[in-house]
C-alpha atoms as a PDB file:
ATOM      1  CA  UNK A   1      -8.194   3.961   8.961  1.00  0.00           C
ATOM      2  CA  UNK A   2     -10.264   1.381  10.290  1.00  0.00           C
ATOM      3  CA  UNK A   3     -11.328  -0.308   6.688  1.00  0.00           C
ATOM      4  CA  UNK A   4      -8.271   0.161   5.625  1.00  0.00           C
ATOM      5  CA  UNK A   5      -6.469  -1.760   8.431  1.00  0.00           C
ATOM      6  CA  UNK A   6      -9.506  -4.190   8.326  1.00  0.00           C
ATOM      7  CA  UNK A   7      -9.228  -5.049   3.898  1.00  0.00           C
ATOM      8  CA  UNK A   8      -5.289  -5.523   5.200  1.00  0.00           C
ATOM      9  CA  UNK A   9      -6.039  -7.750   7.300  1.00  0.00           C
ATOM     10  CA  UNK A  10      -8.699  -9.456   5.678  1.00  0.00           C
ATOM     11  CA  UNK A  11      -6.090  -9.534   2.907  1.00  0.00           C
ATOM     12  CA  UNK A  12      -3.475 -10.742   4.914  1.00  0.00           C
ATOM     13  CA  UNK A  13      -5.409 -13.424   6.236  1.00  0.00           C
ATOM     14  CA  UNK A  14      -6.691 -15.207   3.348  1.00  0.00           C
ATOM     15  CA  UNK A  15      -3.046 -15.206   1.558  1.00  0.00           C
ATOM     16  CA  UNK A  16      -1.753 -17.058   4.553  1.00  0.00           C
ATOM     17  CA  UNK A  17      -4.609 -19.598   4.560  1.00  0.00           C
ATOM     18  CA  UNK A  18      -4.365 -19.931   1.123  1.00  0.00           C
ATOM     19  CA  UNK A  19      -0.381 -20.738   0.924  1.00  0.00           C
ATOM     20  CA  UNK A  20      -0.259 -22.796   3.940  1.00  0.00           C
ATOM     21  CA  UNK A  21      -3.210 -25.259   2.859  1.00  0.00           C
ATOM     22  CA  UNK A  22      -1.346 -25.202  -0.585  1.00  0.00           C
ATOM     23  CA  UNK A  23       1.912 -26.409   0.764  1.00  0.00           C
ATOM     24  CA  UNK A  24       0.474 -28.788   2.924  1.00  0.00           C
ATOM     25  CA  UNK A  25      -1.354 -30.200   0.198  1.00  0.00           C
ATOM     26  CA  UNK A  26       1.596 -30.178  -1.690  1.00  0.00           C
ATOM     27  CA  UNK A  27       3.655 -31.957   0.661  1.00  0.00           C
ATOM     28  CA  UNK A  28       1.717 -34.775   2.331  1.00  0.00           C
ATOM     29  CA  UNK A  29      -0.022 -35.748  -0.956  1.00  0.00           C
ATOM     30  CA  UNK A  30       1.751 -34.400  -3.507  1.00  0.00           C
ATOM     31  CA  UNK A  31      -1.328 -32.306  -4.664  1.00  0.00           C
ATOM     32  CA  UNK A  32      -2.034 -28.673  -4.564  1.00  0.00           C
ATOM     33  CA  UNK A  33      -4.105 -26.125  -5.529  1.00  0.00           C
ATOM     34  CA  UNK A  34      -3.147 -24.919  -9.408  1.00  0.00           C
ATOM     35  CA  UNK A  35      -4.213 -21.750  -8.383  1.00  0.00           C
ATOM     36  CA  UNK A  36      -2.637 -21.233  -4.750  1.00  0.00           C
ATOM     37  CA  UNK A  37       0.560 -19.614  -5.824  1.00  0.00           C
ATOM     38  CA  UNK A  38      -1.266 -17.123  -7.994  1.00  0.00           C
ATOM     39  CA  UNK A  39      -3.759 -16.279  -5.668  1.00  0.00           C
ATOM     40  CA  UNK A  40      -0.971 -15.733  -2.900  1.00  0.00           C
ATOM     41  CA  UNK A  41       0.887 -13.527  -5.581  1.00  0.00           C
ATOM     42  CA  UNK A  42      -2.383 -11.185  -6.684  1.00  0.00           C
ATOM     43  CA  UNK A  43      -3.012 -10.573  -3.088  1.00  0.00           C
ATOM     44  CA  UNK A  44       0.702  -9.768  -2.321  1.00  0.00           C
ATOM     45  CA  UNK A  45       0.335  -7.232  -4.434  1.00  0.00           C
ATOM     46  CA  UNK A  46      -3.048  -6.047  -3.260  1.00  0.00           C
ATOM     47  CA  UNK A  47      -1.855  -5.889   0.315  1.00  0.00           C
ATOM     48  CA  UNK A  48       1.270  -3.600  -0.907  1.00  0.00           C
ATOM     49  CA  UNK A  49      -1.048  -0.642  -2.234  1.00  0.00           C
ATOM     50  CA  UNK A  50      -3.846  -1.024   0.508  1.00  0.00           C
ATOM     51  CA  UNK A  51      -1.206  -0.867   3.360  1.00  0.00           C
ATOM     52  CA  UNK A  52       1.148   1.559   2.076  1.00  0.00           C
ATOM     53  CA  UNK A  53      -1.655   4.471   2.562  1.00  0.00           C
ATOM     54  CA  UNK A  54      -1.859   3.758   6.241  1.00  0.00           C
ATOM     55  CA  UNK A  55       1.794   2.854   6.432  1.00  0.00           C
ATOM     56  CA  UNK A  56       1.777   6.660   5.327  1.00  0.00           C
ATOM     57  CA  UNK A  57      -0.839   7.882   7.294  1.00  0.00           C
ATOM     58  CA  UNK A  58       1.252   6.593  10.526  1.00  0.00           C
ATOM     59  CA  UNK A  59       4.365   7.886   9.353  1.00  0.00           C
ATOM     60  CA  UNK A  60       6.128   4.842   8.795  1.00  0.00           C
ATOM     61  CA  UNK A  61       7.221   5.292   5.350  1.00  0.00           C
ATOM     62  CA  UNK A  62      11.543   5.593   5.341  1.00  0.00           C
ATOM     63  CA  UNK A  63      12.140   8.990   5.021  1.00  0.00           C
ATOM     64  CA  UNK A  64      15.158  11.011   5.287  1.00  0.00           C
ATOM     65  CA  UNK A  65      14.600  14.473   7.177  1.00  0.00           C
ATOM     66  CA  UNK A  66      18.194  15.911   7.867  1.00  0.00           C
ATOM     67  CA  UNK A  67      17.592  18.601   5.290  1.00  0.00           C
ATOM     68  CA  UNK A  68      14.538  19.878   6.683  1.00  0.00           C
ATOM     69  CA  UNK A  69      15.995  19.305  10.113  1.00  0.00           C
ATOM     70  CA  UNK A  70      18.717  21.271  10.199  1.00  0.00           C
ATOM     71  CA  UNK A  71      17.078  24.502   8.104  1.00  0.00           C
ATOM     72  CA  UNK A  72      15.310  27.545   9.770  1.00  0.00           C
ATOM     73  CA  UNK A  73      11.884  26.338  10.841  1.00  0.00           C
ATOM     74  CA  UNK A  74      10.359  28.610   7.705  1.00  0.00           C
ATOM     75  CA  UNK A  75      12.013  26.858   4.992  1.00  0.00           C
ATOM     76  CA  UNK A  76      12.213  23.311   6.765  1.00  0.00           C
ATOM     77  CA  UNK A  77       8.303  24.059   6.639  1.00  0.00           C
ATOM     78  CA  UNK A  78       8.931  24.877   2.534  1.00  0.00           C
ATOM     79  CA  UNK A  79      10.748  21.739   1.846  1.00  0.00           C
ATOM     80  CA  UNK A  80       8.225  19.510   3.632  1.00  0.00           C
ATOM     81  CA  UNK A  81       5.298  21.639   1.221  1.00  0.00           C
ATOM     82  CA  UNK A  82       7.290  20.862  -1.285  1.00  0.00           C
ATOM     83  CA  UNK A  83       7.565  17.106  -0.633  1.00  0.00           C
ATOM     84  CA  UNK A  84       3.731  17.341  -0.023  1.00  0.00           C
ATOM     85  CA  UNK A  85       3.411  18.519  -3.083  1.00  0.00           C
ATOM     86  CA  UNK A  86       5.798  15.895  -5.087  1.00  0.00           C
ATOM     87  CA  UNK A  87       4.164  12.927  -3.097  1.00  0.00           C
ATOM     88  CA  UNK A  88       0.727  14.143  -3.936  1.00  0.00           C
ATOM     89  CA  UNK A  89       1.264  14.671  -7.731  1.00  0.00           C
ATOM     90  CA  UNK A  90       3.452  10.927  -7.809  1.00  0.00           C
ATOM     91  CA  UNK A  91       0.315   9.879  -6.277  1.00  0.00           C
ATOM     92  CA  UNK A  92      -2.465  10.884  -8.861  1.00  0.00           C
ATOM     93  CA  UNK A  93       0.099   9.884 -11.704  1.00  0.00           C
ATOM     94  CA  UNK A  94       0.546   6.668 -10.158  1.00  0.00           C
ATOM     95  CA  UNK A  95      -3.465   6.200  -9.900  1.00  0.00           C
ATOM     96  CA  UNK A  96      -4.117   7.325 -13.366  1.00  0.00           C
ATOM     97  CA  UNK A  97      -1.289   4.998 -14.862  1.00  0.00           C
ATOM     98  CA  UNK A  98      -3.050   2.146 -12.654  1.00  0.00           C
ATOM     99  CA  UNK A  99      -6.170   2.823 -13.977  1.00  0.00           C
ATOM    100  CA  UNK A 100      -5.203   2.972 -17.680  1.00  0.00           C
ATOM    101  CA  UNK A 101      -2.900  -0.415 -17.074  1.00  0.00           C
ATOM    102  CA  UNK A 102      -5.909  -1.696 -15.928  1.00  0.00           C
ATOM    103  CA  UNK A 103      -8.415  -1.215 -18.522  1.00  0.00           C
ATOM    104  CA  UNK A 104      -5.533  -1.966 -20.994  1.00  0.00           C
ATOM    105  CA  UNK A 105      -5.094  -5.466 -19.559  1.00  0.00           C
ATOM    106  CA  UNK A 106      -8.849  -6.179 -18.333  1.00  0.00           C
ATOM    107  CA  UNK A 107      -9.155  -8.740 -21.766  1.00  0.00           C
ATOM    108  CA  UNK A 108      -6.100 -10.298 -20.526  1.00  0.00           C
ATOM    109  CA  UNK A 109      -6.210 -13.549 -18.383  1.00  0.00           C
ATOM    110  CA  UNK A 110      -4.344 -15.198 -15.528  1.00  0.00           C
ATOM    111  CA  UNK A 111      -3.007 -18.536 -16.072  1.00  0.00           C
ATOM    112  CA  UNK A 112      -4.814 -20.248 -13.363  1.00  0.00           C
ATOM    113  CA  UNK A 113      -8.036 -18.657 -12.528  1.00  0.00           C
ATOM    114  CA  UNK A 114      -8.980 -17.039 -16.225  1.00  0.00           C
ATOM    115  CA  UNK A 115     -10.194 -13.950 -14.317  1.00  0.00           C
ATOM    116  CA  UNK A 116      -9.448 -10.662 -15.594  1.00  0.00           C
ATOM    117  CA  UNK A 117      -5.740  -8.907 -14.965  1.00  0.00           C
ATOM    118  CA  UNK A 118      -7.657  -5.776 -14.525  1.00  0.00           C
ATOM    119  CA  UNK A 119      -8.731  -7.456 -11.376  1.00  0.00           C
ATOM    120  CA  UNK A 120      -4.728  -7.694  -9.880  1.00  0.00           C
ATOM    121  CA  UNK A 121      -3.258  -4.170 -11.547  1.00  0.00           C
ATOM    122  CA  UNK A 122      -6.698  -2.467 -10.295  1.00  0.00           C
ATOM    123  CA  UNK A 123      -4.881  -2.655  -6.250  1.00  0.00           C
ATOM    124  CA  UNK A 124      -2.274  -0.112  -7.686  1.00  0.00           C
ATOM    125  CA  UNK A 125      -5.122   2.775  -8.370  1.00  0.00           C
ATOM    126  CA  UNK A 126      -6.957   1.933  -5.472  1.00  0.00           C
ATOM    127  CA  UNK A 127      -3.501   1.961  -3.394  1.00  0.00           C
ATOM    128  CA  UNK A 128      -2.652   5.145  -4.814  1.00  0.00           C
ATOM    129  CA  UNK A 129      -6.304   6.741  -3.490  1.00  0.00           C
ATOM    130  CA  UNK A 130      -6.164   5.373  -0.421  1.00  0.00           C
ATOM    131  CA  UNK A 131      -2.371   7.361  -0.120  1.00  0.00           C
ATOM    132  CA  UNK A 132      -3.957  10.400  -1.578  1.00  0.00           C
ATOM    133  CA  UNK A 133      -6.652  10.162   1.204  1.00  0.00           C
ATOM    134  CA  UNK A 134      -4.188   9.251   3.739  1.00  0.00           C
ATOM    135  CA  UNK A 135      -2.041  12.139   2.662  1.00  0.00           C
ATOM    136  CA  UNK A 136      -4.629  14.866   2.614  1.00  0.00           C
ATOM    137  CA  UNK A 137      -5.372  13.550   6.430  1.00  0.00           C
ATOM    138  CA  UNK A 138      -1.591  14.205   7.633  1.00  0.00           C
ATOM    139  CA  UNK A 139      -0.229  16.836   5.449  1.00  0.00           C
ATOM    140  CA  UNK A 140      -1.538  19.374   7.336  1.00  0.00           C
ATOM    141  CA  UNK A 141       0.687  18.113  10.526  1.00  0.00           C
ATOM    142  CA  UNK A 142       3.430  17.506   8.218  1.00  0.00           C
ATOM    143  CA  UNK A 143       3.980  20.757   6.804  1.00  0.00           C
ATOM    144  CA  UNK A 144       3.525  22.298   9.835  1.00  0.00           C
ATOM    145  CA  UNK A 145       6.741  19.732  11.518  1.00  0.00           C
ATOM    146  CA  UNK A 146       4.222  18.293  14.177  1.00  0.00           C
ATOM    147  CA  UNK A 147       4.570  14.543  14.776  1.00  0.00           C
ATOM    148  CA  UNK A 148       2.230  12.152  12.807  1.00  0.00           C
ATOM    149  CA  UNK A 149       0.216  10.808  15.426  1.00  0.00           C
ATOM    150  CA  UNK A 150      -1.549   7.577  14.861  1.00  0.00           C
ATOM    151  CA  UNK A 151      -4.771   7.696  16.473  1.00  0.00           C
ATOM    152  CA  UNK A 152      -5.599   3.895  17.215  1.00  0.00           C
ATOM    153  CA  UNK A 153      -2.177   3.393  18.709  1.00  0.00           C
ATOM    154  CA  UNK A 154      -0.093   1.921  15.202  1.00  0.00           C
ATOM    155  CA  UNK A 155       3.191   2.302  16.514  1.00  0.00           C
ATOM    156  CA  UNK A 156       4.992   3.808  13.663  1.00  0.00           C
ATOM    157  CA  UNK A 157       8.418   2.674  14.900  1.00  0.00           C
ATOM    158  CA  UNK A 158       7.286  -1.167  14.951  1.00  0.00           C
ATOM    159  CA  UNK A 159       5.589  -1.027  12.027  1.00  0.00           C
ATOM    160  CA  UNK A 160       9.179   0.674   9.729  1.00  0.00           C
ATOM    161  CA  UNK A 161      10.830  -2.460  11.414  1.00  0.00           C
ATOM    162  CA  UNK A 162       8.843  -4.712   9.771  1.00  0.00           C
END
């Protein structure tokens, strides 16, 4: 949890710098980086896949529970397997389809940088292992209909309302 939140914010960090230089550039000499906007774009998209497996880990994901709420503890327990289940499998489809997107496109260049697309589409995959990882860590709890707990204090309710 600790990488992860660290490559976020590492992430997170160098998009900012790298937008907020740009439109200063842009606007007190009327020059800018060619590349700032698509470097703040690739690493928008980055940042989605690497944070959504600890936004999942924490339990911050949107997620409607009345079903499993309102059913006898041993089938509430079935439906949350059985949305286990479903997430995991979207999961490894969504990693494989990364990966093959990304070998498709890894001759394919971005306008600005001429570096490999493979390079941007490769955060989906890598997203959807991190989830898998972060999944196999809480399912357990899940299933079971004990609270996610986040143990270095990400408050699951802040982070939703972001």
């Amino acid at each position: 949890m600790q990488a992860n939140r660290a490559l976020m914010m590492i992430i997170l960090a160098a998009m900012v710098v790298v937008t907020f230089v740009n439109v200063i550039l842009r606007y007190s000499g009327e020059n800018s980086f060619l590349w700032g906007e698509e470097v703040a774009r690739h690493l928008m998209i980055w940042l989605a896949f690497v944070g959504s497996g600890m936004t999942l880990r924490a339990g911050a994901h949107i997620g409607i529970d009345t079903l499993e709420q309102r059913l006898p503890a041993p089938a509430g327990r079935a439906v949350r397997t059985l949305i286990a289940v479903i997430m995991l499998m979207l999961f490894v489809a969504l990693m494989l389809e990364g990966v093959d997107y990304a070998w498709r496109t890894r001759f394919q260049t971005s306008a600005a940088l001429q570096i490999s697309m493979a390079w941007v589409y490769a955060g989906m995959p890598v997203g959807c292992l991190l989830m898998i990882a972060h999944l196999c860590l809480v399912a357990r709890r899940y299933v079971l209909g004990q609270p996610i707990e986040s143990e270095d204090s990400l408050d699951k309710d802040l982070a939703s309302a972001l």
